[in-house]
PDB file of N, CA and C in Angstrom:
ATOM      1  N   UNK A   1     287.604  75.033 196.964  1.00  0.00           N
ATOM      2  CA  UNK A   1     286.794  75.818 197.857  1.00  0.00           C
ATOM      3  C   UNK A   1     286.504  75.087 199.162  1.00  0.00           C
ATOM      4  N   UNK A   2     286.494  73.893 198.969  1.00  0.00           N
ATOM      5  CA  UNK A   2     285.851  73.234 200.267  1.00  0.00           C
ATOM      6  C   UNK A   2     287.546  72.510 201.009  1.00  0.00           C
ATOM      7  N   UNK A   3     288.618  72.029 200.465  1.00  0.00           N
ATOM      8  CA  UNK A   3     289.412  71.376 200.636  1.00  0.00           C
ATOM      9  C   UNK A   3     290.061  71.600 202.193  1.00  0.00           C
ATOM     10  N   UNK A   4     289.567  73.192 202.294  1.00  0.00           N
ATOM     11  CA  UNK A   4     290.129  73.059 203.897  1.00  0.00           C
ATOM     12  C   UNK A   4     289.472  72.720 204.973  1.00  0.00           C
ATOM     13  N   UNK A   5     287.933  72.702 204.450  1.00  0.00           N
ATOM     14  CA  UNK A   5     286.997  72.741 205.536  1.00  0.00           C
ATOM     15  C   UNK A   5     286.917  71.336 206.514  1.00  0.00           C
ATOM     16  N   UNK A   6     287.041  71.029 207.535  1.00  0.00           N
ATOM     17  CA  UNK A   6     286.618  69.598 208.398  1.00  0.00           C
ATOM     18  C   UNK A   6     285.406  69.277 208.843  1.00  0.00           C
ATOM     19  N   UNK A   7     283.899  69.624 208.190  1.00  0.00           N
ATOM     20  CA  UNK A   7     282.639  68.778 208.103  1.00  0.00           C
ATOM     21  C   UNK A   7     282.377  69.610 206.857  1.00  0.00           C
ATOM     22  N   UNK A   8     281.353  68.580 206.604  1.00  0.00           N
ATOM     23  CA  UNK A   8     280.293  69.251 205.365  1.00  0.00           C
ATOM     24  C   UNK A   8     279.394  70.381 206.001  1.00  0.00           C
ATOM     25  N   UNK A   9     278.712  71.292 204.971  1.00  0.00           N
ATOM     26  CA  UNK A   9     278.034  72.378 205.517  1.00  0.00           C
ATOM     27  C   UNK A   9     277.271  72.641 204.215  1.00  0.00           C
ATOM     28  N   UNK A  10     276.357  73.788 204.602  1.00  0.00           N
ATOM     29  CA  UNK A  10     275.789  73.714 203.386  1.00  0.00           C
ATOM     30  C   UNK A  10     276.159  74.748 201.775  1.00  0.00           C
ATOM     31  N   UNK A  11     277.342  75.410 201.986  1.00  0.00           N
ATOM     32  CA  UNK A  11     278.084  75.627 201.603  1.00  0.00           C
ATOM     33  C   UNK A  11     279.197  74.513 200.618  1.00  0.00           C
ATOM     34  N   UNK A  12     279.140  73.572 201.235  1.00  0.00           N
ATOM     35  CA  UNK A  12     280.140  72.587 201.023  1.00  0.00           C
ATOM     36  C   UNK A  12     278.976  72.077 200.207  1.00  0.00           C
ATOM     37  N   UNK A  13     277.905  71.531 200.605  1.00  0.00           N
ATOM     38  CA  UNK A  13     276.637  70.827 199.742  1.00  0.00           C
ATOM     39  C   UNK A  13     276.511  71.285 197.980  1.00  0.00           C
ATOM     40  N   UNK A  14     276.370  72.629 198.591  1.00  0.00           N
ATOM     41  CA  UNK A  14     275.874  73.122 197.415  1.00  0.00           C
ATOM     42  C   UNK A  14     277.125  73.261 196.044  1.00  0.00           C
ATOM     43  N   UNK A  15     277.933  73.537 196.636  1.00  0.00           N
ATOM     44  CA  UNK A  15     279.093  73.561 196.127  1.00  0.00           C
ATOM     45  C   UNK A  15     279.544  71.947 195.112  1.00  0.00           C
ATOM     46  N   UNK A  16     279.678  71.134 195.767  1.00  0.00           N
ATOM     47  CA  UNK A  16     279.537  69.719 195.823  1.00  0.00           C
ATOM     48  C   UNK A  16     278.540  69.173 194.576  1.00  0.00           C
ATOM     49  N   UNK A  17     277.453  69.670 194.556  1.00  0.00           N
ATOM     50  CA  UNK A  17     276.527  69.588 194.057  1.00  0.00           C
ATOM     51  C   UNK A  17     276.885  70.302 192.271  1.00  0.00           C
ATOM     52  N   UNK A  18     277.038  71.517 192.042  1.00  0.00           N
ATOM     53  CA  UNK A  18     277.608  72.025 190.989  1.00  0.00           C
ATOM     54  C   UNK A  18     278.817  71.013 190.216  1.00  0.00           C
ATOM     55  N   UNK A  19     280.041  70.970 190.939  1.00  0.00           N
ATOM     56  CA  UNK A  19     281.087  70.099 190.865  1.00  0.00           C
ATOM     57  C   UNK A  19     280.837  68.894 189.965  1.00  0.00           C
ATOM     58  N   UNK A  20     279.777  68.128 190.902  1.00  0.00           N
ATOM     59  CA  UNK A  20     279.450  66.701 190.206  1.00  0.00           C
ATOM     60  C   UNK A  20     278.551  66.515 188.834  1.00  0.00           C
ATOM     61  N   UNK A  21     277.768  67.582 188.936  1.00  0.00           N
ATOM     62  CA  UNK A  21     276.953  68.026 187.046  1.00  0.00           C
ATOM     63  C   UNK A  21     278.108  68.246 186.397  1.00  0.00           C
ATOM     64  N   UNK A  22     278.939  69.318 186.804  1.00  0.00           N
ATOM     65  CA  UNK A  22     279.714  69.827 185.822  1.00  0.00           C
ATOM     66  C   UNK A  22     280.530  68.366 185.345  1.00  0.00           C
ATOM     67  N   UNK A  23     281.458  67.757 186.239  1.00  0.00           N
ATOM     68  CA  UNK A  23     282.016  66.901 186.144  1.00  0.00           C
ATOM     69  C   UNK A  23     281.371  65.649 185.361  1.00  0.00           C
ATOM     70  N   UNK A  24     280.105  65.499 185.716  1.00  0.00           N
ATOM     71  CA  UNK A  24     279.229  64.689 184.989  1.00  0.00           C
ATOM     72  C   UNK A  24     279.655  65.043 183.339  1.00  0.00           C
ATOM     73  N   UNK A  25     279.613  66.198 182.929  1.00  0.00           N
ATOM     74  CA  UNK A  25     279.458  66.354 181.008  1.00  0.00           C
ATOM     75  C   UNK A  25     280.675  66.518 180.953  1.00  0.00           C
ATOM     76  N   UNK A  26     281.999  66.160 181.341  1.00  0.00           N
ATOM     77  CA  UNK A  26     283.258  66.199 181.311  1.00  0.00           C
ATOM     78  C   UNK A  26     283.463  64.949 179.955  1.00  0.00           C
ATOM     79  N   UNK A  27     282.924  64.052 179.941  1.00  0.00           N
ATOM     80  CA  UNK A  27     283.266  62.952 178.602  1.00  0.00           C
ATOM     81  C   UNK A  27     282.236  64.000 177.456  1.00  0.00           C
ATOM     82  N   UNK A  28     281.184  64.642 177.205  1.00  0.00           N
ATOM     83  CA  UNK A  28     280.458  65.255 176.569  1.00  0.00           C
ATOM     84  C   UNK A  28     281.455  65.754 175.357  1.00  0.00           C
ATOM     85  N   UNK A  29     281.970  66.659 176.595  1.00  0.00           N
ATOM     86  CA  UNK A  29     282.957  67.794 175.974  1.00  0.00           C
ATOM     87  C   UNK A  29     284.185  68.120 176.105  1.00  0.00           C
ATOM     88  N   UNK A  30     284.711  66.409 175.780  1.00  0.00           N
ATOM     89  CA  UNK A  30     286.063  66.113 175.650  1.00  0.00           C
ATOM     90  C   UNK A  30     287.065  65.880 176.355  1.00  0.00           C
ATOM     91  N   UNK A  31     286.342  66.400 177.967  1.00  0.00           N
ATOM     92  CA  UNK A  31     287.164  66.313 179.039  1.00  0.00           C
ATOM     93  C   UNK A  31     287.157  64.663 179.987  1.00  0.00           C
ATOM     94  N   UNK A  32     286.942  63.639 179.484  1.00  0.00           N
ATOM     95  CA  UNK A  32     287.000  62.303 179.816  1.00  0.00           C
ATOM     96  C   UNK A  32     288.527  61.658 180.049  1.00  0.00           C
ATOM     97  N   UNK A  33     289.460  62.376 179.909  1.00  0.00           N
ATOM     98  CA  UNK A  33     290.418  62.027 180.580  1.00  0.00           C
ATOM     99  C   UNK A  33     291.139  63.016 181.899  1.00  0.00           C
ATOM    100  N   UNK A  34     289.996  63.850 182.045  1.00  0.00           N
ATOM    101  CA  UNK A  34     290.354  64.916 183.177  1.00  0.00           C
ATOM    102  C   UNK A  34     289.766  64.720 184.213  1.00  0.00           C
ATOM    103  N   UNK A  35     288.599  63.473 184.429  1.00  0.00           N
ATOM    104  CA  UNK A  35     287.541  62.943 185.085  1.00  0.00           C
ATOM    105  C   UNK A  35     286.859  61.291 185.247  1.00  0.00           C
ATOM    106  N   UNK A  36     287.291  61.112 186.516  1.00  0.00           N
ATOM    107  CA  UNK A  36     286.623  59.522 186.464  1.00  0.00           C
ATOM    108  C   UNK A  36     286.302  59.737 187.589  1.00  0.00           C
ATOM    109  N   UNK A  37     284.919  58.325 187.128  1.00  0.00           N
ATOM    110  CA  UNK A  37     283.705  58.169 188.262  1.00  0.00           C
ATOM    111  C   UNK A  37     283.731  56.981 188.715  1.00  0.00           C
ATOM    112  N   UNK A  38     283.957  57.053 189.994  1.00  0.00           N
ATOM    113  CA  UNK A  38     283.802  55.999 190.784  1.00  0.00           C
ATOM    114  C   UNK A  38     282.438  55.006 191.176  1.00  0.00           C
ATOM    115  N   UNK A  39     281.784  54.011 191.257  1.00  0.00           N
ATOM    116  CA  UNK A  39     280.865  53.216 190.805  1.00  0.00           C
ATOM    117  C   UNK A  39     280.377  53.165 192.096  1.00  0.00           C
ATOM    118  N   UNK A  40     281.881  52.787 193.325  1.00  0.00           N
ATOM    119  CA  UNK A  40     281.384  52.233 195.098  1.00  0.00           C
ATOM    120  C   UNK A  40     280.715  53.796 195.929  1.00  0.00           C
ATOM    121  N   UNK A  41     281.247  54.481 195.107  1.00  0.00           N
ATOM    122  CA  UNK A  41     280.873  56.061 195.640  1.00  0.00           C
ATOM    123  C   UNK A  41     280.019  57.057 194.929  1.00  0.00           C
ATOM    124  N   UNK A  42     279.537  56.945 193.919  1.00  0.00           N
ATOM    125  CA  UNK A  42     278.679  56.944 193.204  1.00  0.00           C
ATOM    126  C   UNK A  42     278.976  58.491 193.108  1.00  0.00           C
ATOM    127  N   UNK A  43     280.132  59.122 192.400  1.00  0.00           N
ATOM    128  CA  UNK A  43     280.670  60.262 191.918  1.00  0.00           C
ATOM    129  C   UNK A  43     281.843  60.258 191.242  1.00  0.00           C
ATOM    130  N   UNK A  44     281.909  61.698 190.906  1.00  0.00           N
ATOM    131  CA  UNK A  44     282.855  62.210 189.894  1.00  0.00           C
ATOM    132  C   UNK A  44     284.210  62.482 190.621  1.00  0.00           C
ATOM    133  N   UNK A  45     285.354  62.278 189.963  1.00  0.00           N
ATOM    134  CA  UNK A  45     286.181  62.829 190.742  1.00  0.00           C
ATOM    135  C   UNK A  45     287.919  63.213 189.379  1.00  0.00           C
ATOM    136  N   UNK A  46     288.571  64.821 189.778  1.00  0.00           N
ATOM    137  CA  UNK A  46     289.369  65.071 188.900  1.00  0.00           C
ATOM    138  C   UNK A  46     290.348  63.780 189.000  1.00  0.00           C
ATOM    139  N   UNK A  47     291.049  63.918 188.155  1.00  0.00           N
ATOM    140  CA  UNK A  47     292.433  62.632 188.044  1.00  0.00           C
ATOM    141  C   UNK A  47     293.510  63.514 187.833  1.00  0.00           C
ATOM    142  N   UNK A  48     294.545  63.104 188.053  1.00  0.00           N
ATOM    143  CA  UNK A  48     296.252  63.357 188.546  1.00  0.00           C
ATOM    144  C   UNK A  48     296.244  64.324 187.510  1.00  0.00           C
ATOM    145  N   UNK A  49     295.822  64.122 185.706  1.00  0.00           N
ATOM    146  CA  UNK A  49     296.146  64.747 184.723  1.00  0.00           C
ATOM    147  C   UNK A  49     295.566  65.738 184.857  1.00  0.00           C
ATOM    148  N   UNK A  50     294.507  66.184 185.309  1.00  0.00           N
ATOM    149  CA  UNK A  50     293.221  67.472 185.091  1.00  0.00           C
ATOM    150  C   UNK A  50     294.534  68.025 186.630  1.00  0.00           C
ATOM    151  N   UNK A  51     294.629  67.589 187.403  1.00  0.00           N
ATOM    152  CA  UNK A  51     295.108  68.516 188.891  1.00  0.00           C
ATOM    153  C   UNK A  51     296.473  69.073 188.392  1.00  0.00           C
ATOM    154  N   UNK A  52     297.733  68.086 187.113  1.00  0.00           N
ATOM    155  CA  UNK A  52     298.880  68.338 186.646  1.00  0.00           C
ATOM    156  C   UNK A  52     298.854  69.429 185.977  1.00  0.00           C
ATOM    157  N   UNK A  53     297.534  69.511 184.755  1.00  0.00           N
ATOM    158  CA  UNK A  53     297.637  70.395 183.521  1.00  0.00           C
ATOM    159  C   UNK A  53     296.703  71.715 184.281  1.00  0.00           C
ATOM    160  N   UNK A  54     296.446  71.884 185.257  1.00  0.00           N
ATOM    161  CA  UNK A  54     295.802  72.811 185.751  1.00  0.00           C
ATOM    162  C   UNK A  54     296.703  73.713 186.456  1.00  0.00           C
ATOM    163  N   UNK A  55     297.257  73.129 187.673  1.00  0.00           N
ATOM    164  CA  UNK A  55     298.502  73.197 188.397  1.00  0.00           C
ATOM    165  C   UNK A  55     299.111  74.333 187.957  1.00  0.00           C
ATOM    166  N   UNK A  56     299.867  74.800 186.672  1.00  0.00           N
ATOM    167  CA  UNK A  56     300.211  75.691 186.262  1.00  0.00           C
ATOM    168  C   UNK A  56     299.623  76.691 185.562  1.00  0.00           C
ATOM    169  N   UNK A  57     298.691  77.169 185.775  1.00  0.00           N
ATOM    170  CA  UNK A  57     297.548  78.147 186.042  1.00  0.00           C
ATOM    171  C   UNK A  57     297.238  78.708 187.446  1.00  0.00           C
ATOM    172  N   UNK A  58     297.190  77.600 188.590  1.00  0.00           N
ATOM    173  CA  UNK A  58     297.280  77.905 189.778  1.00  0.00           C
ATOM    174  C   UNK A  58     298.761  78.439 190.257  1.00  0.00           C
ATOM    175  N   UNK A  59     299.469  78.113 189.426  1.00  0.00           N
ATOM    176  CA  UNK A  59     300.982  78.429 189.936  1.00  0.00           C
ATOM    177  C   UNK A  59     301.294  80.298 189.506  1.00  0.00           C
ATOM    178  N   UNK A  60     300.850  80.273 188.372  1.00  0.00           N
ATOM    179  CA  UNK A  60     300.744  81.571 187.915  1.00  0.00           C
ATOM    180  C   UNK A  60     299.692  82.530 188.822  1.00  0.00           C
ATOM    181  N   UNK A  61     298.592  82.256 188.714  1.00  0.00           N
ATOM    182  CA  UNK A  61     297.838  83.256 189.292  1.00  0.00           C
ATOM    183  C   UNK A  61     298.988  83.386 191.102  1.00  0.00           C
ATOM    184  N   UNK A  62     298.916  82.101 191.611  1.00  0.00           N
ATOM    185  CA  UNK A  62     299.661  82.540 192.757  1.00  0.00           C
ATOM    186  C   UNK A  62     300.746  83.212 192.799  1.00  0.00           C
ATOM    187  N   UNK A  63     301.147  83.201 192.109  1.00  0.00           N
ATOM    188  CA  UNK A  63     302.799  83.936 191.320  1.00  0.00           C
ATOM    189  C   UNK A  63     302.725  85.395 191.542  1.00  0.00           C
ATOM    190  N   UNK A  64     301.477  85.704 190.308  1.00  0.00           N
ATOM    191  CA  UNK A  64     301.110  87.438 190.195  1.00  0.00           C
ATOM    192  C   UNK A  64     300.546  87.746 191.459  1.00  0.00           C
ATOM    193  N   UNK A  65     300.106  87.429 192.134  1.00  0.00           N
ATOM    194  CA  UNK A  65     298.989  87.673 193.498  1.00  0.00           C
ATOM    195  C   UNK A  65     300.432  87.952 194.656  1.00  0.00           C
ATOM    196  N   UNK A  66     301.384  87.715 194.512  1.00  0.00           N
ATOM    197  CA  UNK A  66     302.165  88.197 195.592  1.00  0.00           C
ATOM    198  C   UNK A  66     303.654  88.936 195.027  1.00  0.00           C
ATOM    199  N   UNK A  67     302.840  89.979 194.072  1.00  0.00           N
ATOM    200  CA  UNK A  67     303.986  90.321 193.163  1.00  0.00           C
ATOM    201  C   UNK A  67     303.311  92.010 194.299  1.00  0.00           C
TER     202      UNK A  67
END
């Protein structure tokens, strides 16, 4: 949602904000290899595997959407 935008806004905030809870209970509920947190930046962030195994879900929906 935010990936195209070039400043933060409060849109982007709030957004941002959801993201990092959610991402937070990602080891909770099994998803700890779809998510690591960085210590110098003090957040959550997806990893290569969560963007790979997702990827084709995004590939599909984009697929049907220009059918």
């Amino acid at each position: 949602m935010n990936s195209y935008k070039t400043r933060e806004d409060s849109v982007f905030k709030q957004t941002d904000e959801i993201e990092q809870y959610v991402f937070s209970l990602a080891k909770k509920y099994g998803f700890d290899n779809w998510i690591e947190y960085d210590k110098s930046l003090n957040k959550y962030f997806s990893t290569v595997l969560m963007e790979s195994d997702l990827h084709k879900y995004i590939d599909k929906y984009n697929h049907n959407r220009t059918k």
